[in-house]
Protein backbone atom coordinates (compact mmCIF):
# COMPACT_ATOMS: atom_id res chain seq x y z
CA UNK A 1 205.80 -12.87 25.69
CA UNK A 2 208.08 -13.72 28.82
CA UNK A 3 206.24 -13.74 31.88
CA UNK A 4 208.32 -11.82 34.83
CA UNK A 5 207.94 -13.89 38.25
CA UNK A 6 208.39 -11.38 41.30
CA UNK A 7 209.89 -12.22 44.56
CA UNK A 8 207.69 -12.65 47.82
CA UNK A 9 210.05 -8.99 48.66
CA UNK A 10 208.72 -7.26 45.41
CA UNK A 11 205.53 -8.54 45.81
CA UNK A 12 205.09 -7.29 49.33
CA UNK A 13 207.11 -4.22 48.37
CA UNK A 14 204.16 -3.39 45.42
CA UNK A 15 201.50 -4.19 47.30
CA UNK A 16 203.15 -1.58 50.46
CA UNK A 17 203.41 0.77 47.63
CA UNK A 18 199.82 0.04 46.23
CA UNK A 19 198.21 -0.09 50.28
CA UNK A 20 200.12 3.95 50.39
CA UNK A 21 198.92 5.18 47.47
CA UNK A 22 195.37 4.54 47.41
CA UNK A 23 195.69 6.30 51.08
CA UNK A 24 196.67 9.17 49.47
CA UNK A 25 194.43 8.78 47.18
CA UNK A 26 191.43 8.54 49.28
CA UNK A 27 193.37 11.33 51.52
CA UNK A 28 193.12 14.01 48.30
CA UNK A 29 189.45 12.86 47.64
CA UNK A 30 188.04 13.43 51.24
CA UNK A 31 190.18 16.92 51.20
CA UNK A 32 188.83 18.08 48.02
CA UNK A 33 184.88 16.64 49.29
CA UNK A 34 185.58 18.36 52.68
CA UNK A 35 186.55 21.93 51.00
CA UNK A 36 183.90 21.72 48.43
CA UNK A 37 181.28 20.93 50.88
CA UNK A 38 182.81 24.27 53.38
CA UNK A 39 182.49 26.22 50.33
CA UNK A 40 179.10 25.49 49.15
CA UNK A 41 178.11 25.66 53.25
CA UNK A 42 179.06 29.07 53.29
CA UNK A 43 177.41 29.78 50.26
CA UNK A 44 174.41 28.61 50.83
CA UNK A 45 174.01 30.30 55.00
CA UNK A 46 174.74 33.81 53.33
């Protein structure tokens, strides 16, 4: 099996690409954690 050496572009351009996607990532996590935790809040005052 052929091993593929990148560039020092492609490898800064994947990691870029890695760095934005865990963001969003994280971003969908702490949205879905911040409704849950509003929905269960009102829930629980009622």
């Amino acid at each position: 099996m052929d091993m593929i050496t990148l560039s020092e572009a492609q490898k800064k351009s994947r990691r870029g690409r890695n760095i934005a996607l865990g963001l969003v990532l994280f971003g969908l996590v702490a949205a879905f954690y911040v409704v849950t935790l509003v929905k269960f809040g009102n829930g629980m005052v009622n």
